[in-house]
Protein backbone atom coordinates (compact mmCIF):
# COMPACT_ATOMS: atom_id res chain seq x y z
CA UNK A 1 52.33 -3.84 42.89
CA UNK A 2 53.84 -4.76 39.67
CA UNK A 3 49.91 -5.95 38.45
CA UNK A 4 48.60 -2.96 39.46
CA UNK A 5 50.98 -0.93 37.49
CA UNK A 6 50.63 -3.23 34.25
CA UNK A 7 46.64 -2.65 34.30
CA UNK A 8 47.33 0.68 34.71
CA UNK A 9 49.54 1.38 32.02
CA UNK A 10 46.97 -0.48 29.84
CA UNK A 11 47.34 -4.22 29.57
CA UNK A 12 43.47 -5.54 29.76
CA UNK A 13 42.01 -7.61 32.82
CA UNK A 14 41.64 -11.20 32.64
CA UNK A 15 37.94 -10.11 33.53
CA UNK A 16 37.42 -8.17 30.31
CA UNK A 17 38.96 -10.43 28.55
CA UNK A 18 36.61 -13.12 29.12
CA UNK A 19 33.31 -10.89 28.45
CA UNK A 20 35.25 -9.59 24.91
CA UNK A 21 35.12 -13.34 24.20
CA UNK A 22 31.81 -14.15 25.38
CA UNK A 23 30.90 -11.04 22.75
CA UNK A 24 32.66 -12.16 20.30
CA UNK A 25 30.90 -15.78 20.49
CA UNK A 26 27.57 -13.81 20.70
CA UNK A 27 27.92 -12.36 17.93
CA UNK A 28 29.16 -15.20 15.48
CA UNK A 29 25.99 -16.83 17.14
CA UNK A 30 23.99 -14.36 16.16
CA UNK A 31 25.04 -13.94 12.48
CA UNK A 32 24.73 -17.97 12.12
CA UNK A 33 21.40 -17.30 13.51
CA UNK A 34 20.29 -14.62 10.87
CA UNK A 35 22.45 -16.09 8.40
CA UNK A 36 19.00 -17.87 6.65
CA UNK A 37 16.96 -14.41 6.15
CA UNK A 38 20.55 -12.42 5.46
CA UNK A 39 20.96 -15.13 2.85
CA UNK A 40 17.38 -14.96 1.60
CA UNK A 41 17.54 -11.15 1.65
CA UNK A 42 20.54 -10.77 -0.76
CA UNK A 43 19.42 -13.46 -3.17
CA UNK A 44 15.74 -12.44 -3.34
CA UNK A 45 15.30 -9.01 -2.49
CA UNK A 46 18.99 -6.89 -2.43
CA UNK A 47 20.27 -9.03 -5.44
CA UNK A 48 17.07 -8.75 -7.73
CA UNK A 49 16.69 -4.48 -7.24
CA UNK A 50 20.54 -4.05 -7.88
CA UNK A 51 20.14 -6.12 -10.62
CA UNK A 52 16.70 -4.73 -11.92
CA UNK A 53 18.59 -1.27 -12.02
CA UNK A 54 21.15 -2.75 -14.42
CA UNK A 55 18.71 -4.11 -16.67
CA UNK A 56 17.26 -1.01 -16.70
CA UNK A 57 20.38 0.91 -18.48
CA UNK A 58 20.17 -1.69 -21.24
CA UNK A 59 18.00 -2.88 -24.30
CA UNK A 60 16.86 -6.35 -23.80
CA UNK A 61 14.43 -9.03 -25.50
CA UNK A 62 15.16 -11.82 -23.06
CA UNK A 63 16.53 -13.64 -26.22
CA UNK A 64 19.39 -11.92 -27.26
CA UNK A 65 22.15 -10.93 -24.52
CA UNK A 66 21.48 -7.03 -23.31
CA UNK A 67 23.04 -4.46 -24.73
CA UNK A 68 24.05 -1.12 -22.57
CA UNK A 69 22.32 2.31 -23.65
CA UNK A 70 22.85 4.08 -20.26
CA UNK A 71 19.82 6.48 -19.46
CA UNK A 72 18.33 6.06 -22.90
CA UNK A 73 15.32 4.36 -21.80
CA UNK A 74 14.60 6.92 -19.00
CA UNK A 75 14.87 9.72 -21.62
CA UNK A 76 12.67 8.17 -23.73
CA UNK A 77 9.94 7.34 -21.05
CA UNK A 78 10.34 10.76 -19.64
CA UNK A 79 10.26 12.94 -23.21
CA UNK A 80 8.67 10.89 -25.81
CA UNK A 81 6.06 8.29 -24.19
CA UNK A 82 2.60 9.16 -24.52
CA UNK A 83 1.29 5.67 -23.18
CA UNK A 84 3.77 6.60 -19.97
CA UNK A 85 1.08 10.01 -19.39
CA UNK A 86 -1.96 8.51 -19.88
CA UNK A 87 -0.59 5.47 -17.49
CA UNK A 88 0.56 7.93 -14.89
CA UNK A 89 -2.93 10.27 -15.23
CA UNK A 90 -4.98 7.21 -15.33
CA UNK A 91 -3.12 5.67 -12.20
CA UNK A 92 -2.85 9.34 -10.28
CA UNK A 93 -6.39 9.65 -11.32
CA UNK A 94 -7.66 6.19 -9.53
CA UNK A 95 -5.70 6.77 -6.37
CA UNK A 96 -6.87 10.63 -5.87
CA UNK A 97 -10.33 9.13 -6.19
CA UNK A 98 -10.37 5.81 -4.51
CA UNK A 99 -8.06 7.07 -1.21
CA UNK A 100 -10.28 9.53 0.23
CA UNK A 101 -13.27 6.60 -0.75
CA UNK A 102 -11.47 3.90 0.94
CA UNK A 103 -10.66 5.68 3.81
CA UNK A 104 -13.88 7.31 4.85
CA UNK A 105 -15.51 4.58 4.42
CA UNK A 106 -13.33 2.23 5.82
CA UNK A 107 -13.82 4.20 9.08
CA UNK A 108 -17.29 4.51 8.83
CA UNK A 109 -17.90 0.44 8.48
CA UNK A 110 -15.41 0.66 11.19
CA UNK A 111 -17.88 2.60 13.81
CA UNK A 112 -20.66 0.66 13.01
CA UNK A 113 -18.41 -2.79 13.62
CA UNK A 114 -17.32 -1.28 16.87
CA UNK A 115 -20.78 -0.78 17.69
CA UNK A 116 -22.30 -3.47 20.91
CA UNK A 117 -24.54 -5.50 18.70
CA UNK A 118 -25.23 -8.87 19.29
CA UNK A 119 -23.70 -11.32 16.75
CA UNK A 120 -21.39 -8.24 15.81
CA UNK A 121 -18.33 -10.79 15.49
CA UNK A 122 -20.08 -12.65 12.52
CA UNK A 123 -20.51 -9.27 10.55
CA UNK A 124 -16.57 -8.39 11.20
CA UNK A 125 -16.37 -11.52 9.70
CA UNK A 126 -18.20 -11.53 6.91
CA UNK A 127 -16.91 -7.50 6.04
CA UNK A 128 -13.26 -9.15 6.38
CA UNK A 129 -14.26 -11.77 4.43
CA UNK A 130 -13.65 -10.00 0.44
CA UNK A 131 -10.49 -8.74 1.41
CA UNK A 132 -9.20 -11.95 1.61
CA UNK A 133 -10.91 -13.61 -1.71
CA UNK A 134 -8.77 -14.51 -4.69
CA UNK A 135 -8.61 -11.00 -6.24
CA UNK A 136 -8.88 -12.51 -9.93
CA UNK A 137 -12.27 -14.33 -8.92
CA UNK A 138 -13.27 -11.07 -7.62
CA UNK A 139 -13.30 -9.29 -10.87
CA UNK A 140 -14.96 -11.60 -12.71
CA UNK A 141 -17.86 -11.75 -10.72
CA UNK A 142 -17.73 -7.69 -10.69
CA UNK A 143 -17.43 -8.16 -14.50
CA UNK A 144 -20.42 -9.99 -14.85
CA UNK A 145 -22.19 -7.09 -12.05
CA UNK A 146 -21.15 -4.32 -14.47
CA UNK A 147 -22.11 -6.31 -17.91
CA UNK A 148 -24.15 -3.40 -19.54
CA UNK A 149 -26.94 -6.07 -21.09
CA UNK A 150 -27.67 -8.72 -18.03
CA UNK A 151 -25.54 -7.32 -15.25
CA UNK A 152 -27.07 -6.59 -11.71
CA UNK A 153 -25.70 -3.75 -11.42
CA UNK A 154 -27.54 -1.85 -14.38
CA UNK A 155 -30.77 -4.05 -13.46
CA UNK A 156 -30.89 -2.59 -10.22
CA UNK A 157 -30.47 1.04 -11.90
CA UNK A 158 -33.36 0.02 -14.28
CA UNK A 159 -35.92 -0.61 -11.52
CA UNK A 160 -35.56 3.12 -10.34
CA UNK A 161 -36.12 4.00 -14.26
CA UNK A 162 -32.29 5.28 -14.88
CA UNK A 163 -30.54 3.17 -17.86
CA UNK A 164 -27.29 2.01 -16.66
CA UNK A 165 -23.97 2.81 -18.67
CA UNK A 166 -21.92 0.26 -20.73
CA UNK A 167 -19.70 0.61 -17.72
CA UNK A 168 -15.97 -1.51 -19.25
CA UNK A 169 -17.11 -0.79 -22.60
CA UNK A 170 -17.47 2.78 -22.20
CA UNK A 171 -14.24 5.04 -21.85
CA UNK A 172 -15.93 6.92 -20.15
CA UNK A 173 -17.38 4.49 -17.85
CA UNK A 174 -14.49 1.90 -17.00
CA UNK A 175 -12.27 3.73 -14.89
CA UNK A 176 -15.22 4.88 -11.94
CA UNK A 177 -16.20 1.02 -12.31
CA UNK A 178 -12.51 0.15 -11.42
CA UNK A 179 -12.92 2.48 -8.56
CA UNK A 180 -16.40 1.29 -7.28
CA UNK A 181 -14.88 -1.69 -7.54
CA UNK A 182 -11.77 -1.27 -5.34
CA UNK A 183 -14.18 -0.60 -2.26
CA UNK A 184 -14.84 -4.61 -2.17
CA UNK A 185 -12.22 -4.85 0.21
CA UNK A 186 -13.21 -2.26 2.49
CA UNK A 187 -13.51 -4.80 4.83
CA UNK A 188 -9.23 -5.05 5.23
CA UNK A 189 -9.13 -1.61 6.48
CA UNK A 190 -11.99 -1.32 8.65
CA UNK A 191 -10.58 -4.31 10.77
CA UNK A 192 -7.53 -2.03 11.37
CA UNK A 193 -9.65 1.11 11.69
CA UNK A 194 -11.74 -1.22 14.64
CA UNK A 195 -8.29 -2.22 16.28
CA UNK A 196 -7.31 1.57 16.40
CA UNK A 197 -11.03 2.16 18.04
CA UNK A 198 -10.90 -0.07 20.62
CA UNK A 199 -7.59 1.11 21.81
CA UNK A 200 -9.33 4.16 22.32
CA UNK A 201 -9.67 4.54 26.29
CA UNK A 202 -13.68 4.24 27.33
CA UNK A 203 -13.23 6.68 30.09
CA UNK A 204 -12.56 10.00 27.46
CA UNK A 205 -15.96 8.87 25.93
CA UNK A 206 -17.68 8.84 29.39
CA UNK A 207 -15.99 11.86 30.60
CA UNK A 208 -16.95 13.96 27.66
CA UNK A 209 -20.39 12.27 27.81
CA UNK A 210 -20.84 13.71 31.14
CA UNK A 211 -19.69 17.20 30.15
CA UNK A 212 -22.33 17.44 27.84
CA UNK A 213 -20.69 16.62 24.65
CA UNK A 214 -22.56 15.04 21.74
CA UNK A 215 -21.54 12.18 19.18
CA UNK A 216 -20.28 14.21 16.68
CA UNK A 217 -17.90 16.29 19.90
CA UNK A 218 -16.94 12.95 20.99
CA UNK A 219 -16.02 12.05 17.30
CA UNK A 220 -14.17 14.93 16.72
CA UNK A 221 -12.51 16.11 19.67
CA UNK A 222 -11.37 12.07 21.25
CA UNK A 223 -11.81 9.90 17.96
CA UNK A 224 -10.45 11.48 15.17
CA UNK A 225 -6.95 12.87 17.44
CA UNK A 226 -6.37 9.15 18.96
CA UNK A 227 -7.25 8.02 15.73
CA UNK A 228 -4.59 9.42 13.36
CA UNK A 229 -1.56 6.99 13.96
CA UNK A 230 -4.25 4.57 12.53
CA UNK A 231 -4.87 7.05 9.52
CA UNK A 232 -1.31 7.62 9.28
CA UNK A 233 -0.90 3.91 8.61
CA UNK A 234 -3.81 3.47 6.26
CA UNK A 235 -2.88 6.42 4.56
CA UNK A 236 0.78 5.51 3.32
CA UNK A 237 -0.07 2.13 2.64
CA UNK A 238 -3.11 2.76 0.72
CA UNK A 239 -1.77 5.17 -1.11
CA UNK A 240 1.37 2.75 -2.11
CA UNK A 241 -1.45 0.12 -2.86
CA UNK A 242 -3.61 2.11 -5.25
CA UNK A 243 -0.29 3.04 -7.64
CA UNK A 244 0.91 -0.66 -7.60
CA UNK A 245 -3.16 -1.20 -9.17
CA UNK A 246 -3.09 -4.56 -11.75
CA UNK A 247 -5.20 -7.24 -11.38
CA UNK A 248 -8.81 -5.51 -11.62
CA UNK A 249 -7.41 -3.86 -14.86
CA UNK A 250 -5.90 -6.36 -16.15
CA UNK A 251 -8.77 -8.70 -16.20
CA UNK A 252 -11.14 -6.54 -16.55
CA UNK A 253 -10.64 -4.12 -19.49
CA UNK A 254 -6.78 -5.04 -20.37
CA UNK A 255 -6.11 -1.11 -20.74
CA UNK A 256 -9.20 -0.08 -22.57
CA UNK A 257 -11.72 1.07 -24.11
CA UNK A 258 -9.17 3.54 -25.59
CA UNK A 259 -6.84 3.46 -22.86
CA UNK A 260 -9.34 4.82 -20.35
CA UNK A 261 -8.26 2.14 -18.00
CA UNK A 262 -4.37 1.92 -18.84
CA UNK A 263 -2.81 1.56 -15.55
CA UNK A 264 0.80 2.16 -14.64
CA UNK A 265 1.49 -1.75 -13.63
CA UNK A 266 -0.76 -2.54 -16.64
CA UNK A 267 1.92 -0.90 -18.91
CA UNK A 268 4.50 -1.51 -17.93
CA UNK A 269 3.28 -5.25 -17.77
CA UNK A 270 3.06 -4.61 -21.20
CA UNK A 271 6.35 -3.37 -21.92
CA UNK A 272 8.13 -5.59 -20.08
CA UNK A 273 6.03 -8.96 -20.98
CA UNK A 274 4.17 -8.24 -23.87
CA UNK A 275 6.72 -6.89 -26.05
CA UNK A 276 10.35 -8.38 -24.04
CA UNK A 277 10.87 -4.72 -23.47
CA UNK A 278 12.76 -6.05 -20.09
CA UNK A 279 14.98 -2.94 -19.95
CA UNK A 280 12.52 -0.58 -20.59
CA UNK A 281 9.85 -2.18 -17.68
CA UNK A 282 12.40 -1.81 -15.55
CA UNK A 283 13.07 1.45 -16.08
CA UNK A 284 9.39 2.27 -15.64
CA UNK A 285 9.48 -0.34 -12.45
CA UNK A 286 12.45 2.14 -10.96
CA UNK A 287 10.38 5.80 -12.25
CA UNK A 288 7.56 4.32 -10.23
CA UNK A 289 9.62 3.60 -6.82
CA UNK A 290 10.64 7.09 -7.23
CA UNK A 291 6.79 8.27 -7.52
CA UNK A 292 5.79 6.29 -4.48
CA UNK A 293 8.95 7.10 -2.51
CA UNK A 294 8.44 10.93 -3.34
CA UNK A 295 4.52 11.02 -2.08
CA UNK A 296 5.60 8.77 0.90
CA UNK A 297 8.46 11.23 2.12
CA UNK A 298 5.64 13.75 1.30
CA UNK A 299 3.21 11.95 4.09
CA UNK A 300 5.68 11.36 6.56
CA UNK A 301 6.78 14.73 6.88
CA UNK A 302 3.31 15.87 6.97
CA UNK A 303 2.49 13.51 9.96
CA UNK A 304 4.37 15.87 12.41
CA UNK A 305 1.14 18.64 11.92
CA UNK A 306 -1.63 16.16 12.26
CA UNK A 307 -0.86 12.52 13.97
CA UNK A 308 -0.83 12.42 17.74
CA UNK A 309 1.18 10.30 19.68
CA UNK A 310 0.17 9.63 23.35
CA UNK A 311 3.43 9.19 24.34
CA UNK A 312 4.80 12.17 22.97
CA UNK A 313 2.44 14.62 24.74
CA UNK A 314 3.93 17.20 26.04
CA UNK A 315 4.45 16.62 29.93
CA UNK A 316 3.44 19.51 32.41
């Protein structure tokens, strides 16, 4: 009687007890189990964008100790930086030309990969195979294609009777070689673009084929829907991708001829290593998180009119 009345007027059971214990223990557990990446997380990732932001409201050379200037650095990027303009037009420039590129073709290398060919796993292979090539290598040998005097590329040209531009050299030239370029690695995204396909259920395909419909119904009406998750995914992370853009310019054409080829990463590469500008690289690092963050918000609120979900079709 008397312990029913104490659990009643609130004293806890031996039972729960127990379990609160065996929670608390689980938990502990699990924090010493995590405890490596939480570490690793706050010294190498938390700790270095907190601190990048607080570098970024100062003026420092790396040899002398900062000095604090609050927002002057944004203001100055933001008002009076030419270089900042052309970096953002060349890099906005590059990405609105290269994504559409990279991701109509990458589907289209995807079909024919997903077609039943025999030996069709040795030219997955050898399409996959750039994407994972040291990406420095890479441009040199594309700097020696594009060389305006003994290049292949302009050789090739020459053989149809059209005389090839001084591609790198030529301001006007050096940014669509950047871009041709770029679709090297198509190979990356059509694997993805091939896993997406073949998730794609073979019975739609016959169905539709025995309605009458034709390839390009098929492609349309079953691929393209089924398809967009995939697109989705491509989408935001090429588009993140092509404004973090470095290596190609960098090697290639350092910026020029004229700035044709001044890329955002370039500059503020620049800034921030060529001339110990550390505060104001940062604040150029932290305008360009706010760029990509922006246009990435921008897709995924766009995805609710045009990716479909299979499990989040409406039910009859």
């Amino acid at each position: 009687m008397t312990k029913a009345l104490s659990q009643e007027n609130g004293f806890i059971k031996p039972g729960r007890q127990k379990r609160s214990s065996l929670g608390r223990q689980e938990a502990i557990w699990g924090l010493l189990c995590i405890s490596p990446w939480l570490l690793g997380f706050i010294l190498f990732t938390a700790g270095p964008i907190i601190a990048s932001f607080l570098i970024s409201l100062t003026r420092w050379d790396i040899v002398n100790p900062p000095r604090w200037t609050g927002l002057s650095n944004y203001v100055q990027i933001l008002t009076d930086d030419k270089d900042f303009r052309q970096a953002l037009k060349v890099t906005t420039t590059f990405a609105a030309v290269s994504l559409p590129l990279h991701i109509g073709l990458g589907l289209g290398l995807s079909l024919l990969l997903n077609l039943k060919v025999k030996g069709m796993n040795v030219y997955r292979t050898l399409f996959y195979l750039p994407a994972v090539l040291p990406a420095v290598s890479v441009t040199f040998l594309w700097v020696w294609i594009f060389n305006p005097r003994f290049g292949l590329f302009n050789y090739l040209l020459s053989l149809v009777g059209i005389e090839g531009p001084a591609w790198f050299l030529s301001p006007r030239w050096a940014l669509p070689g950047l871009i041709i370029m770029s679709l090297w690695g198509l190979g990356g995204g059509a694997v993805i673009y091939l896993a997406g396909l073949q998730n794609i259920p073979p019975h739609l395909y016959e169905a539709a084929e025995i309605d009458g419909a034709n390839f390009w119904q098929r492609f349309w009406r079953i691929t393209i829907p089924l398809l967009t998750p995939t697109l989705f995914f491509q989408l935001v992370m090429s588009l993140i991708g092509l404004f973090q853009t470095f290596v190609s310019a960098y090697v290639a054409t350092r910026g020029g001829p004229l700035k044709s080829t001044l890329f955002y990463m370039l500059y503020l590469y620049q800034k921030a290593f060529g001339s110990l500008q550390m505060g104001y690289g940062a604040a150029l690092a932290w305008i360009l998180t706010v760029i990509i963050l922006v246009l990435t918000v921008l897709v995924f609120r766009s995805s609710a009119l045009w990716v479909y979900y299979e499990s989040e079709r409406p039910r009859r």
